[in-house]
Structures are given as structure tokens and as C-alpha cells.
Protein backbone atom coordinates (compact mmCIF):
# COMPACT_ATOMS: atom_id res chain seq x y z
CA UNK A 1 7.36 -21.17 8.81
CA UNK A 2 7.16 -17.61 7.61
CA UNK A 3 3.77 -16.92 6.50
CA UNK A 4 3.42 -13.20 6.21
CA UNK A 5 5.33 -10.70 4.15
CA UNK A 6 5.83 -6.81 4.13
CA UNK A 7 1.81 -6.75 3.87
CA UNK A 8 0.15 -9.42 4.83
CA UNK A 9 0.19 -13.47 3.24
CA UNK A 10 0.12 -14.00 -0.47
CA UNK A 11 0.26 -16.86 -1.92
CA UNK A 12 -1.22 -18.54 -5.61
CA UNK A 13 -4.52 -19.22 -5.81
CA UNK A 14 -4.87 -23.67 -5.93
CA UNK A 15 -1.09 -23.71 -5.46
CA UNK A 16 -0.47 -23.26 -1.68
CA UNK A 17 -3.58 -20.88 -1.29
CA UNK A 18 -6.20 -23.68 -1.23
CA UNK A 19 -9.36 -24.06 0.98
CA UNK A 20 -7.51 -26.24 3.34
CA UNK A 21 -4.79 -23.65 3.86
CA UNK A 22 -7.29 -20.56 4.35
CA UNK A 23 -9.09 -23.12 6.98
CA UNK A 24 -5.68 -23.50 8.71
CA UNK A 25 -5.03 -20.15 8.38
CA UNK A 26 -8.40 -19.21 9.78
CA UNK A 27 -8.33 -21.32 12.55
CA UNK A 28 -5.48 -20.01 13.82
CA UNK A 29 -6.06 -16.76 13.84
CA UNK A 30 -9.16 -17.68 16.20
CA UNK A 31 -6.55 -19.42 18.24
CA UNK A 32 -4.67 -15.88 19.02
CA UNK A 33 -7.53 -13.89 19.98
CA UNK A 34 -9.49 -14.10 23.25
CA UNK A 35 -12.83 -16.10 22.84
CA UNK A 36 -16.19 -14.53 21.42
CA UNK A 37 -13.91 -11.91 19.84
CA UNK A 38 -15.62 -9.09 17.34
CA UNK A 39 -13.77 -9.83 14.06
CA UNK A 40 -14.64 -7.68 11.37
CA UNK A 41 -14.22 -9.11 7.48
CA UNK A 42 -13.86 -7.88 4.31
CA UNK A 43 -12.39 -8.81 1.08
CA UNK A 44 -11.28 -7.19 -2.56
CA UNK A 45 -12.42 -8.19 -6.08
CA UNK A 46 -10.51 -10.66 -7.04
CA UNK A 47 -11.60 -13.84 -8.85
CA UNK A 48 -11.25 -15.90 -5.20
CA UNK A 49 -12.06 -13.59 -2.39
CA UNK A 50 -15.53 -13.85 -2.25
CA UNK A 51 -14.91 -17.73 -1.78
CA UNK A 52 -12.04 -17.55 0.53
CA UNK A 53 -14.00 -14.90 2.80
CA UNK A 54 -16.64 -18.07 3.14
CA UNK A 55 -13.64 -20.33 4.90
CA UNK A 56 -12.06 -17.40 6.66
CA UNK A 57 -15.80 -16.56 8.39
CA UNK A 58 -17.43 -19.59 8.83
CA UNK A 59 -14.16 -20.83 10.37
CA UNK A 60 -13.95 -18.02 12.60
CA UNK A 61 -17.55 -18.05 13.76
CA UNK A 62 -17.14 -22.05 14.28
CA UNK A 63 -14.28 -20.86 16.54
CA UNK A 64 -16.35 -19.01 18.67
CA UNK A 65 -15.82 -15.89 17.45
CA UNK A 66 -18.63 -13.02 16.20
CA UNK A 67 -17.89 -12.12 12.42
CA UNK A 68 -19.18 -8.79 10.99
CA UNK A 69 -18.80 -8.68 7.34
CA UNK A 70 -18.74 -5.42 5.68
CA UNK A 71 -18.27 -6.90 2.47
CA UNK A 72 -15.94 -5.81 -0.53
CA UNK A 73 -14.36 -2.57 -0.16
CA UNK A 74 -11.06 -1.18 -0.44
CA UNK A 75 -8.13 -2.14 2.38
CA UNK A 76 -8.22 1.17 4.34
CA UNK A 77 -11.52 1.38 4.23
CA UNK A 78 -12.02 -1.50 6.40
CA UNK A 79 -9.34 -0.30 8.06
CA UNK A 80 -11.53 2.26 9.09
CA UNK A 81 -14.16 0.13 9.92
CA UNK A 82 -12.22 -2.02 12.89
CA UNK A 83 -11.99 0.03 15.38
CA UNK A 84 -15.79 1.75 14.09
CA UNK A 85 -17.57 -1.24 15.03
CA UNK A 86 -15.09 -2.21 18.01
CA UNK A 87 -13.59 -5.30 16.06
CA UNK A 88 -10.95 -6.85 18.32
CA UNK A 89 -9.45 -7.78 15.06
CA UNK A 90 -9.52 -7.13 11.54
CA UNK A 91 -9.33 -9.47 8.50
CA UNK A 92 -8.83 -8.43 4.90
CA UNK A 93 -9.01 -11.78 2.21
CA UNK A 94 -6.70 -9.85 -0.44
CA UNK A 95 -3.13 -9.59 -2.54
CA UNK A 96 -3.31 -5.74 -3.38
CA UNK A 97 -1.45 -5.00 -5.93
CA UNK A 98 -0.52 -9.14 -7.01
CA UNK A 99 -1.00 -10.26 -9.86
CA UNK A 100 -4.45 -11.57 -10.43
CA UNK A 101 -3.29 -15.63 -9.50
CA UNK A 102 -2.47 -14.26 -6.16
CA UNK A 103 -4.80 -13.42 -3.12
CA UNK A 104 -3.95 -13.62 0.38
CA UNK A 105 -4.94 -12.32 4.21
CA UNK A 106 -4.04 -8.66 6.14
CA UNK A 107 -4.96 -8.30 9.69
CA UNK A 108 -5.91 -5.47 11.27
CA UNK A 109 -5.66 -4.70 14.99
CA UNK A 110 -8.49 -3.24 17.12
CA UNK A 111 -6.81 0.50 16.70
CA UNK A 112 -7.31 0.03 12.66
CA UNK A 113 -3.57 -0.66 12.33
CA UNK A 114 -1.85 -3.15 10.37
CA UNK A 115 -0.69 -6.07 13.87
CA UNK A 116 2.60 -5.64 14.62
CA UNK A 117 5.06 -8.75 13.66
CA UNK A 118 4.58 -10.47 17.09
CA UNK A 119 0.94 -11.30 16.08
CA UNK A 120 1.81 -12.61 12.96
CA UNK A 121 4.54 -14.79 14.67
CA UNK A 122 2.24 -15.82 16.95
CA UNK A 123 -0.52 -16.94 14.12
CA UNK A 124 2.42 -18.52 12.18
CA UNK A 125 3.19 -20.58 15.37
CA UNK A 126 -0.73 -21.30 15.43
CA UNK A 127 -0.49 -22.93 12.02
CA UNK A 128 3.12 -25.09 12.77
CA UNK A 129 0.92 -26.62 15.38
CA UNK A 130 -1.91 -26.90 13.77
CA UNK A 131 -4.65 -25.20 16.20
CA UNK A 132 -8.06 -25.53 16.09
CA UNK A 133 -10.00 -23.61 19.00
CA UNK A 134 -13.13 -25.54 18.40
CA UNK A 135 -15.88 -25.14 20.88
CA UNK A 136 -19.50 -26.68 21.99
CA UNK A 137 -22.63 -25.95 19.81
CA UNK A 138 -23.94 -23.47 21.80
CA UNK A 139 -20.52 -21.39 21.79
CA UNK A 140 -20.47 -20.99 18.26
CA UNK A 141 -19.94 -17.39 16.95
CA UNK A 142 -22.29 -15.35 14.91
CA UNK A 143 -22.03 -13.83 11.03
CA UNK A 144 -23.78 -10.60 10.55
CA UNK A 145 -23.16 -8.07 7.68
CA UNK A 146 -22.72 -4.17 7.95
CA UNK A 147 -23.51 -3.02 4.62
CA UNK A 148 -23.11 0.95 4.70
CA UNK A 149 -19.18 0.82 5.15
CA UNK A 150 -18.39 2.39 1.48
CA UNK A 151 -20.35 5.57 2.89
CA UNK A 152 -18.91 5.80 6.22
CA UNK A 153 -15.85 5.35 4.66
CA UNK A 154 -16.65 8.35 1.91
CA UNK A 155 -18.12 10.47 4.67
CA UNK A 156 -14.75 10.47 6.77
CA UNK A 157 -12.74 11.82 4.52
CA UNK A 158 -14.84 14.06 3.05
CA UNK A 159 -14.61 15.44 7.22
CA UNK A 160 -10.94 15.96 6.31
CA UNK A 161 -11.13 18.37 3.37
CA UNK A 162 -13.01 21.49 2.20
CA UNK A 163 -15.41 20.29 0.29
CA UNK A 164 -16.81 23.15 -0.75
CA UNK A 165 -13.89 25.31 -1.98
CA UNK A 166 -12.72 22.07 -4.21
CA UNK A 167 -16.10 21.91 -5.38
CA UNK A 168 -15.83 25.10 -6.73
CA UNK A 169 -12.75 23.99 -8.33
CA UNK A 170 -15.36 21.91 -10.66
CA UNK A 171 -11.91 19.69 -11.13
CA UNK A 172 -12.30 17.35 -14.20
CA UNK A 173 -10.65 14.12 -13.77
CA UNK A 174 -10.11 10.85 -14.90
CA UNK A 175 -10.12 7.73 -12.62
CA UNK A 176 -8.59 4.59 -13.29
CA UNK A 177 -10.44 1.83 -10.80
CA UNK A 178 -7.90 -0.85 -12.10
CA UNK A 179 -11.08 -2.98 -12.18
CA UNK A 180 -10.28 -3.17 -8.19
CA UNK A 181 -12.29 -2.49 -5.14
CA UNK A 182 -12.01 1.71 -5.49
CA UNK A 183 -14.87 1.21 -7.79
CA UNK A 184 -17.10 1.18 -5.33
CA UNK A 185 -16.25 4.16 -3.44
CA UNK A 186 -13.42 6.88 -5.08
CA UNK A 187 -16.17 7.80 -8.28
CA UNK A 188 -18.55 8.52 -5.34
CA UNK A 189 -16.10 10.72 -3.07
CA UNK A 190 -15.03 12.58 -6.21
CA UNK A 191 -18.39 13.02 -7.47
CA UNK A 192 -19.33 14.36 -3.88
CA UNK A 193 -16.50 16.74 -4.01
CA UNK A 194 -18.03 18.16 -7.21
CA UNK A 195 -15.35 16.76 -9.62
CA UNK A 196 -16.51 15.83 -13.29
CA UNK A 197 -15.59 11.90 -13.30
CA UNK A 198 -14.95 9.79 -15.99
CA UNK A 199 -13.42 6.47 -15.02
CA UNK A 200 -11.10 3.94 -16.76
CA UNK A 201 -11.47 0.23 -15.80
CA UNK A 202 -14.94 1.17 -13.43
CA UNK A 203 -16.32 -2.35 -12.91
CA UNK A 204 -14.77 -5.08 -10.51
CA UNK A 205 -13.63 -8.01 -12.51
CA UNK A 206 -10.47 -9.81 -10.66
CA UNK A 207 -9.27 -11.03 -13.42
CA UNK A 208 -7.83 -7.43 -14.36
CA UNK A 209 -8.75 -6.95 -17.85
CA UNK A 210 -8.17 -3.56 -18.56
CA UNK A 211 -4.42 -3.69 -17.20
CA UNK A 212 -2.38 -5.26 -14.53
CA UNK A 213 -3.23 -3.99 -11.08
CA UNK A 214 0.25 -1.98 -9.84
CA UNK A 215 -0.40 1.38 -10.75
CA UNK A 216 3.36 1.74 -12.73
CA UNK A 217 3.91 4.18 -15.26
CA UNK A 218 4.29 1.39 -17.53
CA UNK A 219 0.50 0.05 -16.38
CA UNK A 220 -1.08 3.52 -17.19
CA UNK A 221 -0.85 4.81 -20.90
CA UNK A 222 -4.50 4.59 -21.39
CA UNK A 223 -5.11 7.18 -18.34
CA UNK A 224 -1.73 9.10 -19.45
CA UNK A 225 -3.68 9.55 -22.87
CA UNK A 226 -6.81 9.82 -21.66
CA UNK A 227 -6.46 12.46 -19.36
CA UNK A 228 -5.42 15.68 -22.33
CA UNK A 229 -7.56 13.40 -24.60
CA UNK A 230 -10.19 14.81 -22.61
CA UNK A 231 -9.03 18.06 -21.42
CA UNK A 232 -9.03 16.70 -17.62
CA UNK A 233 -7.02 18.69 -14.91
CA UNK A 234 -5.59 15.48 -13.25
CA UNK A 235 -5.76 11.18 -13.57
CA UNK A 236 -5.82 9.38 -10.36
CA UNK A 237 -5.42 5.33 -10.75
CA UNK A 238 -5.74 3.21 -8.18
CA UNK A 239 -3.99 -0.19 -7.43
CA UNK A 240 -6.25 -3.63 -6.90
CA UNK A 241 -7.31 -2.94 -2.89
CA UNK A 242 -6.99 1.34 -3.30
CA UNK A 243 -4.64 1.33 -1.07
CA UNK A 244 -2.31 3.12 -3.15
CA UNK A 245 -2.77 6.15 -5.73
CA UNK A 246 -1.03 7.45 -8.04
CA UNK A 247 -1.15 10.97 -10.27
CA UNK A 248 -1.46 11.95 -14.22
CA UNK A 249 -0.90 15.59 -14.63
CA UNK A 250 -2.88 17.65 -16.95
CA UNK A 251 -0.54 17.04 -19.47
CA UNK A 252 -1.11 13.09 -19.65
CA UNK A 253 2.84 13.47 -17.53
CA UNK A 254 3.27 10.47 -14.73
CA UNK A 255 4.02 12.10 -11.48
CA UNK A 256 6.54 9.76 -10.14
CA UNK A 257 5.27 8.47 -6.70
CA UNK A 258 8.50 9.96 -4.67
CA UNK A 259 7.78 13.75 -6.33
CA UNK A 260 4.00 13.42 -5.15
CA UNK A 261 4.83 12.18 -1.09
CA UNK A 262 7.98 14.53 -1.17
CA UNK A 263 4.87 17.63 -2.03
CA UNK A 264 2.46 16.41 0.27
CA UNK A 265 4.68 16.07 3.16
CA UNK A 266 6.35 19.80 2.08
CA UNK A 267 2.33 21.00 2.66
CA UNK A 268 2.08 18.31 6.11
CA UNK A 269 5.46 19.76 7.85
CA UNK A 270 4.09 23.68 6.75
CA UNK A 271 1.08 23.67 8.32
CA UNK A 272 2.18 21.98 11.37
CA UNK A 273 5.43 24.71 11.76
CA UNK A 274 7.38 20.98 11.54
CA UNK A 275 7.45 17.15 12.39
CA UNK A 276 8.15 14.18 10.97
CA UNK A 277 7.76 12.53 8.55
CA UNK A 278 7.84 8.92 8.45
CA UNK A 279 9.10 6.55 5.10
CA UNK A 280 11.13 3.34 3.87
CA UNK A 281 14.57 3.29 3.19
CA UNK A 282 13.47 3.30 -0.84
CA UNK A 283 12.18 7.13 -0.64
CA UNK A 284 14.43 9.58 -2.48
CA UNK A 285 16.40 12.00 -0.61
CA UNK A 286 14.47 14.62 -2.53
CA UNK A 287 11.86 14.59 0.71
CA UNK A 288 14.70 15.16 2.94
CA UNK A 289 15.87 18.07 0.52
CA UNK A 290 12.27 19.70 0.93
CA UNK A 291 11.41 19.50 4.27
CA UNK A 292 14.47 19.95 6.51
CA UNK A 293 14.48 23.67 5.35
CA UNK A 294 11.31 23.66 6.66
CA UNK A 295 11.51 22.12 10.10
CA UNK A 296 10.65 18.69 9.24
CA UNK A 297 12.89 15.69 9.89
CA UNK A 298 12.62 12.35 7.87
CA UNK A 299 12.35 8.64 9.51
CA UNK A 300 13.34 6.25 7.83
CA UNK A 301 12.18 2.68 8.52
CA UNK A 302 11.95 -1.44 6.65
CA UNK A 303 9.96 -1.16 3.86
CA UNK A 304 6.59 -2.21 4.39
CA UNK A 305 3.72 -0.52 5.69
CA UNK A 306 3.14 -1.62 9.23
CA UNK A 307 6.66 -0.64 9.76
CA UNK A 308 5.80 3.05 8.70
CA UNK A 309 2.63 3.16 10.69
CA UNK A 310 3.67 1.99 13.72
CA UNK A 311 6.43 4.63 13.25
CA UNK A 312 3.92 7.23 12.97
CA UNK A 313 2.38 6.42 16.08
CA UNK A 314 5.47 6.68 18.22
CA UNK A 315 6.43 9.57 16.49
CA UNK A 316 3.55 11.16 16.31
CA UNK A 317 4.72 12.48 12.63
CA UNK A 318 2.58 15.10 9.97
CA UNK A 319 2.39 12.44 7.02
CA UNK A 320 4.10 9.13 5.87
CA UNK A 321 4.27 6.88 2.63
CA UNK A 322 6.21 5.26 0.66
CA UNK A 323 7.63 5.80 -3.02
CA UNK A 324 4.50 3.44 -4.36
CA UNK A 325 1.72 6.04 -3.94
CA UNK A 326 0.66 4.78 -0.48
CA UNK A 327 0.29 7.93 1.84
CA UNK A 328 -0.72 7.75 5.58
CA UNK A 329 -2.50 11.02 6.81
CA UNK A 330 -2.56 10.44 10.42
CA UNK A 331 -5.47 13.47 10.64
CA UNK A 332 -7.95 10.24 8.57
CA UNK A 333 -6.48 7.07 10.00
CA UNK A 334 -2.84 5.64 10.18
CA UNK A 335 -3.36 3.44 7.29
CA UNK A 336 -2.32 4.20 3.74
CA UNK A 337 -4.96 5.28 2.12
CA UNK A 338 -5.69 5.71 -1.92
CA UNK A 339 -9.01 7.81 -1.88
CA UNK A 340 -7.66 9.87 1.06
CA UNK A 341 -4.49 10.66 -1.06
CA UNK A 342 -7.19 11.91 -4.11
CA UNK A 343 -9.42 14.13 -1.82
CA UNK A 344 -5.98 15.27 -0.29
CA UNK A 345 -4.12 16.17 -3.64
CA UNK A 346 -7.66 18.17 -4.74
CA UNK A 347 -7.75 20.32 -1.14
CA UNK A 348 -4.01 21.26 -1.78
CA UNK A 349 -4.74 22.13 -5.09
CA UNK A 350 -7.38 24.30 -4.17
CA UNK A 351 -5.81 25.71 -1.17
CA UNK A 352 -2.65 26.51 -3.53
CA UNK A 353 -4.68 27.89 -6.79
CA UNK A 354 -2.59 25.78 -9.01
CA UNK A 355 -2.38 23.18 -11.69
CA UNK A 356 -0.77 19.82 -10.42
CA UNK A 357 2.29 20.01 -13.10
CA UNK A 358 2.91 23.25 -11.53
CA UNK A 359 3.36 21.85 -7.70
CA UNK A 360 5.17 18.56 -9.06
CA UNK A 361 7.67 21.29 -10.35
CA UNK A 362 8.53 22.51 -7.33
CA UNK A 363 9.95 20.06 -5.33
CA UNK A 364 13.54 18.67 -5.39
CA UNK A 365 14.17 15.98 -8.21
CA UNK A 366 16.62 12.91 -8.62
CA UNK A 367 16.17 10.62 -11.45
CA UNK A 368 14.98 7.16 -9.57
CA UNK A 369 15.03 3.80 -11.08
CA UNK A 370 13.33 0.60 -10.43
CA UNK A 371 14.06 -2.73 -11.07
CA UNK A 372 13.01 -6.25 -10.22
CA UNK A 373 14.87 -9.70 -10.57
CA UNK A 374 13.01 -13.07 -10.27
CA UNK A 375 14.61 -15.13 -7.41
CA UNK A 376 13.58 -18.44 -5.63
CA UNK A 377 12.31 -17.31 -2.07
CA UNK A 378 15.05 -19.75 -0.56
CA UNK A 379 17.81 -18.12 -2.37
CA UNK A 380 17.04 -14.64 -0.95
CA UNK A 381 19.87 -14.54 1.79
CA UNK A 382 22.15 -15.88 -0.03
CA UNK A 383 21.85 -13.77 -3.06
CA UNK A 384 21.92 -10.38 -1.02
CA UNK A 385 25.01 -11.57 0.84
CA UNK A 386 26.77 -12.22 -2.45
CA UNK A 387 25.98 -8.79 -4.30
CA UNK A 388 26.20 -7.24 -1.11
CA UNK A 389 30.23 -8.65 -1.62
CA UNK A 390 30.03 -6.95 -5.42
CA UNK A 391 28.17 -3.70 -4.50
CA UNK A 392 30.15 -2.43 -1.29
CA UNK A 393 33.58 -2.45 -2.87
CA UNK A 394 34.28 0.88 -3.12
CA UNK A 395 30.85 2.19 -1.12
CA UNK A 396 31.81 5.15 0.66
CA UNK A 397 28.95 3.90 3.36
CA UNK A 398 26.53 0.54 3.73
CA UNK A 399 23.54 0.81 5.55
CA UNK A 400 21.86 -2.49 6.26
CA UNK A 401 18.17 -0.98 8.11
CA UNK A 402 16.27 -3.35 5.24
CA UNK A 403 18.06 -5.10 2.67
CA UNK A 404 21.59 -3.36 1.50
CA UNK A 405 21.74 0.27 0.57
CA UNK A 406 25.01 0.91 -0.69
CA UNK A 407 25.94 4.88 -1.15
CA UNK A 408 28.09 6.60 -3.80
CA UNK A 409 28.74 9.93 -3.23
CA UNK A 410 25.36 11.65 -3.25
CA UNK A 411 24.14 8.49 -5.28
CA UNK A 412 22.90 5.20 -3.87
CA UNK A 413 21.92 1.33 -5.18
CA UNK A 414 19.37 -0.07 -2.64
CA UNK A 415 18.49 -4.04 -2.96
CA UNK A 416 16.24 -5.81 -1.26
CA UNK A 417 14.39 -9.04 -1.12
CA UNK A 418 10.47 -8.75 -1.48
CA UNK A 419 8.52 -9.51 1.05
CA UNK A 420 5.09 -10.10 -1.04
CA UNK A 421 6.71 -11.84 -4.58
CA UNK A 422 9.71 -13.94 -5.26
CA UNK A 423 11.66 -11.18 -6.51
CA UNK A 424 14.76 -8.90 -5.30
CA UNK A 425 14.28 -5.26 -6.18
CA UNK A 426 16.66 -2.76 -6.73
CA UNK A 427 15.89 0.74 -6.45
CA UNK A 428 18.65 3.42 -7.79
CA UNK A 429 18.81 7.42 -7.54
CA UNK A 430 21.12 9.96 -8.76
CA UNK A 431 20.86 13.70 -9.59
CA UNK A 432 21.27 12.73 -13.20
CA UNK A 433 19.20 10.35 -14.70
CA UNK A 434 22.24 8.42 -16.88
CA UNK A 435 24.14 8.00 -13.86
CA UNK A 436 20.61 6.56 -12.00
CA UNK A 437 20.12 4.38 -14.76
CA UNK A 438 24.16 2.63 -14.58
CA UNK A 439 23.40 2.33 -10.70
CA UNK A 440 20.53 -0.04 -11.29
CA UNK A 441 21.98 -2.29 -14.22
CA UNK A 442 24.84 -2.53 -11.70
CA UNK A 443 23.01 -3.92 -9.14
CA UNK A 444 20.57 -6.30 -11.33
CA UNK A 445 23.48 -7.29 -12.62
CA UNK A 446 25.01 -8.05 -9.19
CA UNK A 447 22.14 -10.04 -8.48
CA UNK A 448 21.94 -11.68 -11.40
CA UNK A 449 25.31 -12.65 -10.74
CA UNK A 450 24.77 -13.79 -7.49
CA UNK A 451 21.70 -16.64 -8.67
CA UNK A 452 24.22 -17.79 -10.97
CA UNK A 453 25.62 -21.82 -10.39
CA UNK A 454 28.25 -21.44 -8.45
């Protein structure tokens, strides 16, 4: 069976995420390292992760294995951690950006990477046959805790910046914690780079209360008011594991996720006289538009982190993301990275004397739409190979590298199954946004035709 998605398993809490399956789960992830392997733990705030992380270690250290908790942080900043305290493997107990009846489990390889698929095969193979690496009572592992990650963590990127010219910036901002695990390190790091902080959502409560965890434009109108509510220069909101961030202009304006990687990379492929730049097949061609004048060339890859990392590394590119708000900055660690993306945005800022509304202009723009249609996980091939029939009449070219992108002219309809939700999505762009907005109804509708009875 196919247990992991795009990023990692997620599954309903008490459905088919139960303590058995985390157990199984667990145990056979022991089964794929070698024995008395360094694991390193960690989990986000949600309602379950605490508990799950329980299972996950005690199963791993009854394995054999040596289990160093660092507790709850955000994903990349254990991430960071791995290879810190020479895990041989990472594990994160957490759904990101799920809703709140979701958690799940990342792993991490010993370089601080997200395992390529071939581990993941082999720990879904591990659970078909049920393994259980037990061993003797005097093999059993050990669980020890490391509790100064959220520092180290804070302290690397603040290595990455100039912390003293944005300090003299005295940047107000407003930070959106999404109730999530940011809260307890991005108020420090911005408080350390001299910013004037006031946060939205600030305590951890996995239940989400203050709104739901993606970071959407449609999930942030308290920090879009908040932010000239209080004269702030910028918002920054987070997603559930801070993996992800996204941007409020001065203004209270949303800076659409594509505009901010499209700038950063423009700043990435400048100061390196060129390179690549890494990204899914959902970016907007408005980061080819910015770059290639500039010596940079764009890779595109599946969607799904991994996929863009592991890119990076071959590549050895300046920057990589995706249209979400998750940025990689290979000069930190090839993970994408929330806080890294806020101390980043305030250094170019500084660097550039100007406002963030004033960058965001800059940069090539295409109206982009997003959409998402509930389908049955089991229907997924079936209902791309039927609008796939719908959408490419009359394509003047089909690419199939994740999903179906279908192009029109300068204009394209991508859709593609999720690999984290039972959902397709459908991403559209066009230089005008009324033309953008008929190229997604035309492919929810040719999705929505294609669950239809038969």
C-alpha cells in the first residue's frame, strides 16, 4: 500500500491514524535502518502529537534504536537538528498545514533532507509485512531529550543575515503563529533581529482556533487588517509546522506566494551572477520571466518538496520553493523553511532600502488561480485520465511531468491529484485575470465531470 504522500503520511486522527497504526508504522521504520541507529524526534502542536510521539519513541527505542527527542518545534527546524546531532534518521509526528483531524509522520535523512521515495517504499513494504525488529532486553534503545533546539535553530539563521543593518531597520511587524509550532521560535528570531512584534494566534493550541492552519489569503483577514491597523511595515503568517510563510504588505495587500519566490529568486540568481532555480510544475512563468534575463534558468520538477530538494542538490541551484510560501535557501539548509523565508525577506529589504509593496511591484505578474475538488483517493487515475480527454482538445501542448498541464497559448490549466488530501487541484494562469479565472472553472468543471456516474 501507498502510505506516504507529496510530504510525508497523513491520515485522520482515530480513523486510520490510531495507536496501533503509529506502532506499525514505527516499527517499521526501525526495520529499515541499521540497528542502534541515532533517531532524532520531534513533533508539532497538534491536539495528538504529543501522544503519537510516545508510540513512535518508545517503539523505536524497543527496536533497538537510540531516540533523541528535541521536542515540539517547527519541521525545518528539526530538520536542522538531524544531521546536528548525527541522527541516522529523522522523524517528525505532524500534518503541516491539515486540517486539525489530521496528523501524520515526515522522515528525515541523516543529511537533514526529506528520504527520497525508495525509503518510503521500503517502510511501506515494512508495514505490508508487518515487521517488528524486536530485540533482547539488554539491546533495547535509549530516550534522551535535547532541549535547546528552538535556539540553535534561531541562532543559524540569524548566521545567514545582517542582523545588525535590519535591526536598524527597527521593522514593525505583525506575526501570525497560526496557533502552530512557529510560536516557539519566529517571535524570538524577529525580536532578535530588532523587529517590533506583535503576534496573531501566539499560543499552541492544535485545535486551530484563531483560523485554519494553510496560510491562504482567504485564512488571513485578521493579519491583512491588522497589519495598517497598526501601522506595521509587513505581516508574516505561518502555516501549522512553519514550514511555509507567507507576506502582508504594509498596506494590509496579500503578496501572492508565486510574486514573493519569483523576488527572492530575482535577488538569489543576482548575487550569484546566475543558477538555478529549482520549483514544481504549479509556479507561474512569471519566475521564468524574471530570471532568465538575468542568467538564471528554472527547473521544474513533481510537486512536492523532496522532489525540489533533492533537485537542488544535484543542481546545486541559488534558491527553490514552491507557489505555497515554502522557500529552500540552500546557504541555511535544503529544507523549506518559514522563519528563514522572514529573516530573508527583512535582509533584502534592508539591503534594497525599500518597502515590501514596492519590491512585490517589480516582478512579472499573471493572474493565478486555485482551485480544489473533493475526490475519493481511488478515483484519482481515473478522473485525471477522463478530464485529461476534455482538457487537451484543442491544447496546443500537454505536459504530463506531475499530473496534466495542458497549455493555451501563453495560458495554461494544470490538474493534479493531491498527494496529502483527497482532493484534485487545479491551478490556472493567464496574463489577464478574467481569462485565469475561465481556465480554472474549465478544469473544475472537467473534473467534476469526470466523478460523475458514468
Amino acid at each position: 500500500m501507498r502510505l506516504f504522500g507529496t510530504n510525508g503520511i497523513r491520515e485522520v486522527v482515530g480513523e486510520r491514524l490510531t495507536s496501533s497504526f503509529a506502532q506499525r508504522t514505527a516499527s517499521a521504520i526501525g526495520s529499515v535502518v541499521p540497528p542502534a541507529s541515532t533517531i532524532v524526534l520531534g513533533w508539532d502542536g497538534r491536539t495528538s502529537s504529543f501522544a503519537l510521539s510516545r508510540v513512535v519513541g518508545g517503539t523505536l527505542a524497543l527496536a533497538g534504536h537510540h531516540v533523541i527527542e528535541v521536542g515540539l518545534l517547527p519541521t525545518p527546524a528539526i530538520q536542522y537538528l538531524v544531521p546536528r546531532l548525527h541522527g541516522r534518521l529523522g522523524v517528525i509526528v505532524t500534518a503541516s498545514h491539515n486540517p486539525p483531524e489530521f496528523n501524520g509522520v515526515k522522515c528525515i535523512a541523516d543529511d537533514g533532507l526529506e528520504v527520497p521515495r525508495s525509503v518510503e517504499e521500503s517502510i511501506e513494504q515494512a508495514v505490508d509485512a508487518g515487521r517488528e525488529p524486536g530485540v533482547p532486553f539488554d539491546r533495547i534503545g535509549t530516550i534522551s531529550t535535547h532541549p535547546g533546539g528552538a535556539d540553535e535553530y534561531v541562532d543559524g539563521i540569524l548566521a545567514c543575515v545582517d542582523r545588525s543593518k535590519i535591526a536598524e531597520r527597527r521593522f514593525s511587524v505583525v506575526l501570525d503563529t497560526a496557533n502552530g509550532a512557529s510560536a516557539v521560535t519566529s517571535p524570538n528570531l524577529l525580536r532578535r533581529l530588532g523587529c517590533r512584534v506583535r503576534t496573531l494566534n501566539g499560543h499552541i493550541d492544535g485545535t486551530f482556533p484563531g483560523r485554519p492552519s494553510e496560510p491562504t489569503e482567504a485564512n488571513l483577514g485578521d493579519l491583512m487588517r491588522a497589519v495598517p491597523a497598526f501601522g506595521a511595515d509587513l505581516g508574516i503568517a505561518h502555516d501549522g509546522d512553519a514550514d511555509r510563510a507567507v507576506f502582508v504588505d504594509r498596506n494590509g495587500r496579500f503578496v501572492p506566494g508565486e510574486s514573493l519566490l519569483t523576488l527572492l529568486s530575482q535577488d538569489a540568481v543576482e548575487r550569484n551572477h546566475g543558477g538555478f532555480v529549482v520549483t514544481p510544475v504549479t509556479m507561474s512563468q512569471a519566475l521564468a520571466d524574471a530570471i532568465t534575463p538575468l542568467g538564471g534558468e528554472v527547473i521544474y520538477t513533481r510537486v512536492g518538496s523532496p522532489n525540489v530538494t533533492r533537485e537542488m542538490q544535484t543542481r546545486r541551484a541559488v534558491l527553490g520553493g514552491e507557489e505555497n510560501g515554502g522557500i529552500v535557501f540552500p546557504q541555511f539548509q535544503l529544507a523549506r523553511d518559514g522563519a528563514m523565508a522572514a529573516a530573508s525577506v527583512l535582509d533584502l529589504l534592508t539591503r534594497r532600502s525599500e518597502t515590501l509593496d514596492a519590491l512585490i511591484a517589480g516582478v512579472p505578474h499573471y493572474a493565478f488561480v486555485r482551485e480544489k475538488v473533493p475526490c475519493p483517493v481511488e478515483r484519482r487515475e481515473e478522473v485525471l485520465r477522463r478530464a485529461a480527454e476534455a482538457l487537451g482538445k484543442g491544447a496546443d501542448r500537454v505536459e504530463r511531468t506531475d499530473g496534466l498541464k495542458v497549455y493555451r497559448g501563453k495560458s495554461w490549466i494544470l490538474v493534479r491529484p493531491s498527494g496529502t488530501e483527497p482532493l484534485v487541484r487545479v491551478f490556472a494562469e493567464a496574463k489577464e485575470p478574467q481569462r485565469a479565472r475561465s481556465l480554472a472553472d474549465e478544469g473544475v468543471r472537467a473534473v467534476r465531470e469526470a466523478l460523475a456516474p458514468h
